[in-house]
Protein backbone atom coordinates (compact mmCIF):
# COMPACT_ATOMS: atom_id res chain seq x y z
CA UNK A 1 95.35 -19.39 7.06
CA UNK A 2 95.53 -19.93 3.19
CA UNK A 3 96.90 -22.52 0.42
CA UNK A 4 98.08 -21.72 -3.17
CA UNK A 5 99.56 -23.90 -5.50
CA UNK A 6 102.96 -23.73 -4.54
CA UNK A 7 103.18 -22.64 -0.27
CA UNK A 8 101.11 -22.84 2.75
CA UNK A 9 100.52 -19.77 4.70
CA UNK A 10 100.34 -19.49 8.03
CA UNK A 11 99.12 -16.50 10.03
CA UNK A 12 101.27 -15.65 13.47
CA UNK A 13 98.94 -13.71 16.26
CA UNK A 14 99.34 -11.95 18.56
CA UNK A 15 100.49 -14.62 21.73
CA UNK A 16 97.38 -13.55 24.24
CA UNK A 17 94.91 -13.89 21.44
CA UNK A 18 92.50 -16.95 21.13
CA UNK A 19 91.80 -16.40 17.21
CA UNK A 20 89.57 -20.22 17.39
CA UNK A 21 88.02 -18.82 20.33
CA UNK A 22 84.28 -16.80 19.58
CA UNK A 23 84.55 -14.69 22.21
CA UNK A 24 87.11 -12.76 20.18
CA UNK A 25 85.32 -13.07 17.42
CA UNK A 26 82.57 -14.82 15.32
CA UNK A 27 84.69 -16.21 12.40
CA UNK A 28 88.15 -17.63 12.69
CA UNK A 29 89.70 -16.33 9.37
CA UNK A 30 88.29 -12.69 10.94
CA UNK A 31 89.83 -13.18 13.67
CA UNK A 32 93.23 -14.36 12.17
CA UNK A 33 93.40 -11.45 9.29
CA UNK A 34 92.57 -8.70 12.67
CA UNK A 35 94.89 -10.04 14.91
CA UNK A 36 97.96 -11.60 12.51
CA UNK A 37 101.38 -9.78 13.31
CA UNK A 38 103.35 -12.25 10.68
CA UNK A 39 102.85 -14.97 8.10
CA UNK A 40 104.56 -17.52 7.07
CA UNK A 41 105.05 -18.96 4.17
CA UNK A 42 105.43 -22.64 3.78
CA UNK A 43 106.86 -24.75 0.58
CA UNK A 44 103.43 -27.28 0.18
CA UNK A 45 105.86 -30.46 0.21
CA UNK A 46 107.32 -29.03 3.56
CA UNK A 47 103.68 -28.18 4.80
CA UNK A 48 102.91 -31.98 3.61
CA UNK A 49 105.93 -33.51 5.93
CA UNK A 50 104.21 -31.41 8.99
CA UNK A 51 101.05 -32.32 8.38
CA UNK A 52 102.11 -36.50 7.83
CA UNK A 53 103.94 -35.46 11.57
CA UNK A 54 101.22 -34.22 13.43
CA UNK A 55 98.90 -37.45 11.88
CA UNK A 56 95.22 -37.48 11.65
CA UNK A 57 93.03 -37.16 15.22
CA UNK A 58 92.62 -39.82 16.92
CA UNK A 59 89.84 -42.75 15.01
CA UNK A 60 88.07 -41.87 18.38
CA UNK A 61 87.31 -38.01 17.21
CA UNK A 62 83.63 -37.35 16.22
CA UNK A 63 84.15 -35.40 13.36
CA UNK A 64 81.15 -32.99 11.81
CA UNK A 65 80.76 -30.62 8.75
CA UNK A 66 78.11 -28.24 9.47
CA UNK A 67 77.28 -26.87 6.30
CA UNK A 68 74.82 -24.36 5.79
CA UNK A 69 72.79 -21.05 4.44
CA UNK A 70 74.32 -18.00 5.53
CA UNK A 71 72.15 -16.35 8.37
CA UNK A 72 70.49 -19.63 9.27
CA UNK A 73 71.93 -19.92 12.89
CA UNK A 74 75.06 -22.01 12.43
CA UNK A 75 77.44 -19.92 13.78
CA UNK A 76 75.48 -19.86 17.10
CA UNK A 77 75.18 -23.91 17.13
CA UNK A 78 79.53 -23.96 16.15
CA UNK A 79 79.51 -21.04 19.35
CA UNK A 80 77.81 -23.69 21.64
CA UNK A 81 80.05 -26.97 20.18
CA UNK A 82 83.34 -24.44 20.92
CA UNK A 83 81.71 -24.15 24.82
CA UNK A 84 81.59 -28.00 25.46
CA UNK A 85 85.06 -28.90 27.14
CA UNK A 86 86.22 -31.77 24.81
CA UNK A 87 85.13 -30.07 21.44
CA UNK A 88 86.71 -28.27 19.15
CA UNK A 89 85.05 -26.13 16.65
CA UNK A 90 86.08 -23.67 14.06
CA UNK A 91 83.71 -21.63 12.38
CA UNK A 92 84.59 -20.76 8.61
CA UNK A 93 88.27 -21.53 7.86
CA UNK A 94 89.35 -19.92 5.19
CA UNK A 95 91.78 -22.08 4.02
CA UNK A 96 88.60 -24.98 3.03
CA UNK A 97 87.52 -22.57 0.50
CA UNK A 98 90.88 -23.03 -1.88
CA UNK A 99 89.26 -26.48 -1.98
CA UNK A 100 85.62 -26.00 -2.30
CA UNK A 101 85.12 -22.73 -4.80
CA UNK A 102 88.46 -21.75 -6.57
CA UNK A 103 90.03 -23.09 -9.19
CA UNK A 104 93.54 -23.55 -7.33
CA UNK A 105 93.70 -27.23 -7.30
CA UNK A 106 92.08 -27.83 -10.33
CA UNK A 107 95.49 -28.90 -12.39
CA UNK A 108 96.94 -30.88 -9.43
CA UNK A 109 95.68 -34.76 -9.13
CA UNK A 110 92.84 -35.56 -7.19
CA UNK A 111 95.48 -37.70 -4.74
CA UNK A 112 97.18 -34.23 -4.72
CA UNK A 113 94.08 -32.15 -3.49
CA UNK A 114 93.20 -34.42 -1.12
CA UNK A 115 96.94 -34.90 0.70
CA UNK A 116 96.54 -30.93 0.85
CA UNK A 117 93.13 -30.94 2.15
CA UNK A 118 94.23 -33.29 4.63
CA UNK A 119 97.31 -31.89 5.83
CA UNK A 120 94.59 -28.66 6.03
CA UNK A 121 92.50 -30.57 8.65
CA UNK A 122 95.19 -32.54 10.51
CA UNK A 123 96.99 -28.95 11.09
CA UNK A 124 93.33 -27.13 11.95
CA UNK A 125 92.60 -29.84 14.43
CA UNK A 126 95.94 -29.69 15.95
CA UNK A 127 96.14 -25.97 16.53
CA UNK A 128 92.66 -25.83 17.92
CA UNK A 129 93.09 -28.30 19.92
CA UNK A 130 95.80 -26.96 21.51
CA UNK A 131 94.16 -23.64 21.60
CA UNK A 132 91.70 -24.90 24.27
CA UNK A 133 91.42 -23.28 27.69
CA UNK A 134 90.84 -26.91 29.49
CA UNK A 135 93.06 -28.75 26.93
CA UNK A 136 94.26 -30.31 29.87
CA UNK A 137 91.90 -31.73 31.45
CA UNK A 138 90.83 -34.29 29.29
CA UNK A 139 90.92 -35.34 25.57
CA UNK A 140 89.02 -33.90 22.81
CA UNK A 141 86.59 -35.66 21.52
CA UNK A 142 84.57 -34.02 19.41
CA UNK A 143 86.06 -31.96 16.08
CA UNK A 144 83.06 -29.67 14.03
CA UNK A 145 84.13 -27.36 11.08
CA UNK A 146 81.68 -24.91 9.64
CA UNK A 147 82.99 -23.63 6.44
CA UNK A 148 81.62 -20.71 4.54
CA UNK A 149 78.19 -20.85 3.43
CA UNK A 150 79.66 -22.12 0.24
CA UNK A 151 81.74 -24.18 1.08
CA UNK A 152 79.87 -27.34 1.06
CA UNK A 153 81.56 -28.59 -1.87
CA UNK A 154 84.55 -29.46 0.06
CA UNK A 155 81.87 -32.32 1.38
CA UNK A 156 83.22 -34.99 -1.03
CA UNK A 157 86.32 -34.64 -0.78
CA UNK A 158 86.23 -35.04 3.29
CA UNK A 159 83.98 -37.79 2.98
CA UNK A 160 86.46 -39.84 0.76
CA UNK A 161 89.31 -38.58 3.45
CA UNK A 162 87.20 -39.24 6.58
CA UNK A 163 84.50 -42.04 5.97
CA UNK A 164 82.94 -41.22 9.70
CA UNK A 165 82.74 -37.67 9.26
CA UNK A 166 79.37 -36.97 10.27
CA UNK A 167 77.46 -33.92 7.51
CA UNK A 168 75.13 -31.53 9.42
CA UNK A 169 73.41 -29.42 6.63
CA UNK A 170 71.49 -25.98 8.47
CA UNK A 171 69.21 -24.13 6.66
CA UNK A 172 66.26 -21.82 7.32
């Protein structure tokens, strides 16, 4: 859900509740903050040691940015990527945005940011995945994040992490 400079927090929902899913809603950090019963607060170098557990998806994974204008359609185009059965997609994150507009990181190393920003993704990928209706019936192929109208500066940083990321830019 979120990422200061000292814990991780994650948000516990409500068990019946697809928060990655658009049919509950259009944004997944709306749809965490409306239907969170807990959090949980993680120390970052505990959060790290998940992360480094759950490893990066599979070389294999098509992974996109789709960053964009606000009210340029790319929240229907991430609605369509969530509908194909071997795609994940997670429109606007909030956690990216501690890494693409705030200051938080800006004292920590740049190897620091991006083992956070990674252990960011590698969690994100792992929870939607598993948050799938059909996770089961075959493996997901396909990963797309659309952060926050602003958050295209988080770009660099996933390109140095992720060398085949693919960058979609929507605009109108």
């Amino acid at each position: 859900m979120a990422i200061d400079k000292r814990f991780a927090v994650f948000a516990v929902c409500e068990r019946d509740i697809n928060v990655y899913s658009h049919t509950v809603g259009p944004f997944f950090y709306i749809n965490q903050f409306n239907h969170c019963t807990h959090l949980i607060r993680v120390p970052l170098e505990s959060f790290i040691r998940l992360a480094g557990q759950v490893g990066d998806p599979s070389p294999k994974v098509k992974f996109v940015l789709l960053s964009n204008t606000g009210r340029c359609g790319s929240t229907l185009l991430t609605q369509l990527f969530e509908q194909l059965s071997n795609t994940v997609a997670i429109s606007e994150p909030e956690v990216l945005m501690e890494f693409s507009q705030n200051n938080t990181f800006d004292a920590f190393p740049k190897a620091r940011q991006h083992l956070l920003l990674q252990a960011c993704i590698r969690l994100l990928f792992k929870s939607a995945s598993q948050s799938k209706e059909n996770k089961d019936q075959g493996e997901i192929d396909s990963f797309v994040i659309k952060p926050k109208a602003h958050g295209i500066f988080v770009a660099k940083s996933l390109n140095l992490l992720y060398p085949n990321i693919k960058n979609l830019y929507m605009y109108r």
